[in-house]
N, C-alpha and C. Protein backbone atom coordinates (compact mmCIF):
# COMPACT_ATOMS: atom_id res chain seq x y z
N UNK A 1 106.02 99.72 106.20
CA UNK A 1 106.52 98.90 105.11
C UNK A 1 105.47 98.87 104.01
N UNK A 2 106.23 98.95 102.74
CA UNK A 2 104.89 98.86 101.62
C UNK A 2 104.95 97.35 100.60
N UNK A 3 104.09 97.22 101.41
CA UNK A 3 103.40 95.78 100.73
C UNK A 3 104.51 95.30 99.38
N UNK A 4 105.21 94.04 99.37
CA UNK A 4 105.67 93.69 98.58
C UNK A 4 106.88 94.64 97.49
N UNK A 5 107.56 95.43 98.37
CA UNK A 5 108.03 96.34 98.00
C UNK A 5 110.03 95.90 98.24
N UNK A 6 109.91 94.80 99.14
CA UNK A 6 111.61 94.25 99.39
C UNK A 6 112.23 93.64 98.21
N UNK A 7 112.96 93.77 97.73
CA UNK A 7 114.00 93.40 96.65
C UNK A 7 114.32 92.02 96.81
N UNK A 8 115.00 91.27 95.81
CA UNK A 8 115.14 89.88 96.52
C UNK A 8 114.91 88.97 97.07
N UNK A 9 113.72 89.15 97.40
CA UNK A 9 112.81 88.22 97.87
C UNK A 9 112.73 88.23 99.24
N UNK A 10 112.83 89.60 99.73
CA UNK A 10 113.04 89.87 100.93
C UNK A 10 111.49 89.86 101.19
N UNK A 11 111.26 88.95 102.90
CA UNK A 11 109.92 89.08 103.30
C UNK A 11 109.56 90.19 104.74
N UNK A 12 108.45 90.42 104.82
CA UNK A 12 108.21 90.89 106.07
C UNK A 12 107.53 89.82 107.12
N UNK A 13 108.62 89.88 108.56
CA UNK A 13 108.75 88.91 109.40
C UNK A 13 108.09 89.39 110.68
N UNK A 14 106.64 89.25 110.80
CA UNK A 14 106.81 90.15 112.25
C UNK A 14 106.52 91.73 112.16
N UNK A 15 107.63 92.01 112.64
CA UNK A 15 107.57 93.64 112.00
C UNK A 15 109.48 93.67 111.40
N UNK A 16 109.66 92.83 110.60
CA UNK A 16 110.87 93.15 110.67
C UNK A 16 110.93 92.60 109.05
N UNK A 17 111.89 93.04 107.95
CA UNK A 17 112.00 92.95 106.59
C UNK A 17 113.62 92.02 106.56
N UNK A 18 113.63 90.89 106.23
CA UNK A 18 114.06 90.23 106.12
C UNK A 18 114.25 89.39 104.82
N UNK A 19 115.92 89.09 104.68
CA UNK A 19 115.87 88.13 103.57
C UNK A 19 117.30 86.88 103.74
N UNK A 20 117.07 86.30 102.99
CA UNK A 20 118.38 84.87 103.05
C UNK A 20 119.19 84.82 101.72
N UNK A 21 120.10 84.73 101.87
CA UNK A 21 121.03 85.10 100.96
C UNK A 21 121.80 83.75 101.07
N UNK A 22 122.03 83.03 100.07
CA UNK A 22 122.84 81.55 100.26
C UNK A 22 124.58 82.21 100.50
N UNK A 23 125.09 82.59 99.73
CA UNK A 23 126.42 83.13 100.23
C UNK A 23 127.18 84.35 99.19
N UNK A 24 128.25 85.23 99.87
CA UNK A 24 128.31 85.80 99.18
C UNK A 24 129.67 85.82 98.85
N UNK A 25 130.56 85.44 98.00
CA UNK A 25 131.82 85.65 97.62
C UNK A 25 132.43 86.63 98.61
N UNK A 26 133.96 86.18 98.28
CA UNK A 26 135.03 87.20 99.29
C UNK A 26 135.00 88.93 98.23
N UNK A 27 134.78 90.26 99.02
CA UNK A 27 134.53 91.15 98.36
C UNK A 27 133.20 92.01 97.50
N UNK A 28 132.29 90.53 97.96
CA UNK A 28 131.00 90.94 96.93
C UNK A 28 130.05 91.76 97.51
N UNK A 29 129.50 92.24 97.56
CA UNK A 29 128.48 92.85 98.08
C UNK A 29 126.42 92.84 97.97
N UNK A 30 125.46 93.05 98.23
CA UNK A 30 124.26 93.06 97.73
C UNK A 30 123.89 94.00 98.73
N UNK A 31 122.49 94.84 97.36
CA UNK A 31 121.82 95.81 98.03
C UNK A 31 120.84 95.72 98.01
N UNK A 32 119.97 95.19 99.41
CA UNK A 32 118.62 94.87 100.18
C UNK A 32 117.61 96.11 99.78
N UNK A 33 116.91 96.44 99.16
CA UNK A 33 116.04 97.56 99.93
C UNK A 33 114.29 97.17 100.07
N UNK A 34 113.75 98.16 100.60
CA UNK A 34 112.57 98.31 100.94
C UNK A 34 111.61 99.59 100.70
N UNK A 35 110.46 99.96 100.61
CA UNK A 35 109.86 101.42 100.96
C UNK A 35 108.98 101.33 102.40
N UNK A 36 108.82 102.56 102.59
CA UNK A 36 107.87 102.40 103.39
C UNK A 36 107.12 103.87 103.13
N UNK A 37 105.79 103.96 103.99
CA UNK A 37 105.16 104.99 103.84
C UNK A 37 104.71 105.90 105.04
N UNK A 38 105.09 107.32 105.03
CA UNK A 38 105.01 107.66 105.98
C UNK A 38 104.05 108.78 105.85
N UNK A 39 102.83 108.33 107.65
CA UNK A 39 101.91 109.32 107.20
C UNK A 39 102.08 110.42 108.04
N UNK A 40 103.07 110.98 108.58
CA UNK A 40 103.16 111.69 109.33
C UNK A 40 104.17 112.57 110.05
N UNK A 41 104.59 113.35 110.32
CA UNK A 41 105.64 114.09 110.80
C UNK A 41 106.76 114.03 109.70
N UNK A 42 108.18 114.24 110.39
CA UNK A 42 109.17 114.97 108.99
C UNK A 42 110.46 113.89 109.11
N UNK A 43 110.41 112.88 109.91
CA UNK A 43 111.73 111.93 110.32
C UNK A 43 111.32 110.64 109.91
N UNK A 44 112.00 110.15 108.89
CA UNK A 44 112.71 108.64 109.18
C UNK A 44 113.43 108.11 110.30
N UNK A 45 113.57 107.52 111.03
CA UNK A 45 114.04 106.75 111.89
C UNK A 45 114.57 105.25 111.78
N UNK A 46 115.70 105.30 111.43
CA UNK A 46 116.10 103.22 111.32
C UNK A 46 116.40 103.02 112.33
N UNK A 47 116.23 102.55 113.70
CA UNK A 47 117.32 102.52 114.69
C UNK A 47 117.53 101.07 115.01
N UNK A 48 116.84 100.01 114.34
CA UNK A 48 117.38 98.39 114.78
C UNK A 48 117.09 97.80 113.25
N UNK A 49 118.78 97.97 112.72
CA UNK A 49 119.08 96.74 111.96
C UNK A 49 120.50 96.15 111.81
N UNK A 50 120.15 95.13 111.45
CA UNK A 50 121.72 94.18 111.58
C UNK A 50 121.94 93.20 110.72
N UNK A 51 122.79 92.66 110.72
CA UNK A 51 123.35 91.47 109.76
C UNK A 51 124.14 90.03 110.37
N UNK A 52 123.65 89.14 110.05
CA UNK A 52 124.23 88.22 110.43
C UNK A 52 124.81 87.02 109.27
N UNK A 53 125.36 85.59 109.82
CA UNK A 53 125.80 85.02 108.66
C UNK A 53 125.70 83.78 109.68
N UNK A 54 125.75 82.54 108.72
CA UNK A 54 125.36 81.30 109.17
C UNK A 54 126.80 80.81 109.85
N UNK A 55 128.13 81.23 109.92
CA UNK A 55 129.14 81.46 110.51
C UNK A 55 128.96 82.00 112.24
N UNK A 56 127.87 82.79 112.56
CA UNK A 56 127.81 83.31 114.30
C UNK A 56 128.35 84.72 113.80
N UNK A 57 128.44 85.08 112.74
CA UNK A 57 129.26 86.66 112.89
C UNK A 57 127.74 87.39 112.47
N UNK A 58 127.67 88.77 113.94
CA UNK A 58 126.64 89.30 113.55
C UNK A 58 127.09 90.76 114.31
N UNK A 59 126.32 91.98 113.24
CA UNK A 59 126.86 93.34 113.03
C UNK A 59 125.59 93.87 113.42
N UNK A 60 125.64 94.86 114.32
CA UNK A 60 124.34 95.88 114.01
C UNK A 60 124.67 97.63 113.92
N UNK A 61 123.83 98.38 113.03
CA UNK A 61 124.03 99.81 112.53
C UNK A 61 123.48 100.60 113.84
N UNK A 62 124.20 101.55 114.05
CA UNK A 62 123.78 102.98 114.77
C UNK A 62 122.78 103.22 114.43
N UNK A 63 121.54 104.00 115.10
CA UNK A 63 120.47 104.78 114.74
C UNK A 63 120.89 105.82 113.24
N UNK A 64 119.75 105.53 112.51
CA UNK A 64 120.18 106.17 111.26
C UNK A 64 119.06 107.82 111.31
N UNK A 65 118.88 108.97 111.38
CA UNK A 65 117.21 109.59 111.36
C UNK A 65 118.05 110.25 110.01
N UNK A 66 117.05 110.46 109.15
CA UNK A 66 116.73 111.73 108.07
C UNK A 66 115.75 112.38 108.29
N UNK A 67 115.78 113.73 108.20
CA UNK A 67 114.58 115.00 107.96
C UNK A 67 114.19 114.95 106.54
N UNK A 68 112.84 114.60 106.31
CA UNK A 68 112.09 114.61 105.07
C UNK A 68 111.91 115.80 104.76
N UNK A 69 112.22 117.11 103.65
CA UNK A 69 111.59 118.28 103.34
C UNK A 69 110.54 118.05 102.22
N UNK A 70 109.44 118.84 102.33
CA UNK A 70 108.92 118.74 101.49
C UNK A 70 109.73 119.32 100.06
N UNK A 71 109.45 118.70 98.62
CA UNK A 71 110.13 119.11 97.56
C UNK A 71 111.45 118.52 97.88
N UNK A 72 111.82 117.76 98.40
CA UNK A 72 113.42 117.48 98.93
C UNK A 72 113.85 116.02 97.62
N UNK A 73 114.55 115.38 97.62
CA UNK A 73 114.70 114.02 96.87
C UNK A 73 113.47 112.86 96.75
N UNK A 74 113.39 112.15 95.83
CA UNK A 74 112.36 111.85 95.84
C UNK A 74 112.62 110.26 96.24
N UNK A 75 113.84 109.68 96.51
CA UNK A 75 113.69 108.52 97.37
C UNK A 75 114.94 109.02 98.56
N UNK A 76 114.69 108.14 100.31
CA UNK A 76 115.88 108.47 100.68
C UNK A 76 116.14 106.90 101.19
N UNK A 77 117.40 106.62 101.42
CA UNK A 77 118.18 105.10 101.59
C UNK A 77 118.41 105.22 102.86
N UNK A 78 117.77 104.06 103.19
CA UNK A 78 119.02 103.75 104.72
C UNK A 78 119.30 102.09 104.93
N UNK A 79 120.07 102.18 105.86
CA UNK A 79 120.52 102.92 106.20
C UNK A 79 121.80 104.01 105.52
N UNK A 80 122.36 104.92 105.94
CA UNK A 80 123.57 105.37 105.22
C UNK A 80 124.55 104.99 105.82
N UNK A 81 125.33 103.88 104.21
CA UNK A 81 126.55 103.35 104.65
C UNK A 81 127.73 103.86 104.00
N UNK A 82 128.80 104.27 104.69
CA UNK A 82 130.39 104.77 103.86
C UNK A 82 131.31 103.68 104.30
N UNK A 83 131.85 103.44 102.92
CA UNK A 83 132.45 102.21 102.69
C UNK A 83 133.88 102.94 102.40
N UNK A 84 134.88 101.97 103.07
CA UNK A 84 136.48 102.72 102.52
C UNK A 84 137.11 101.77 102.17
């Protein structure tokens, strides 16, 4: 995780990037992010994150990995979500 780098006032908890969101309208959406820095090998790895709501409803994502190439894009997102 890079230091002060979460959107929104998202903090780092532990080892975990976290934020509170008072509520979000029917349909609305928000986009959390973070960086981090990697000193080593060619994979991102997300494999534990989730969402919850002050309701008891709570979601968690599949393992996300990307292969970093060198010269490749110069930011990558995760996790990757497709929305229909």
């Amino acid at each position: 995780y890079a230091a002060g780098s979460a959107n929104l006032a998202g903090q780092l908890v532990g080892d975990q990037v976290q934020w509170q969101w008072p509520i979000l309208a029917h349909e609305e959406s928000k986009t959390f992010t973070f960086r981090v820095t990697v000193d080593g090998g060619n994979e991102i790895v997300n494999d534990d994150y989730s969402v919850s709501s002050s309701e008891g409803v709570t979601a968690w994502g599949a393992p996300v990995v990307v292969t970093v190439m060198t010269g490749g894009p110069g930011e990558v997102y995760l996790p990757i979500i497709l929305k229909k």
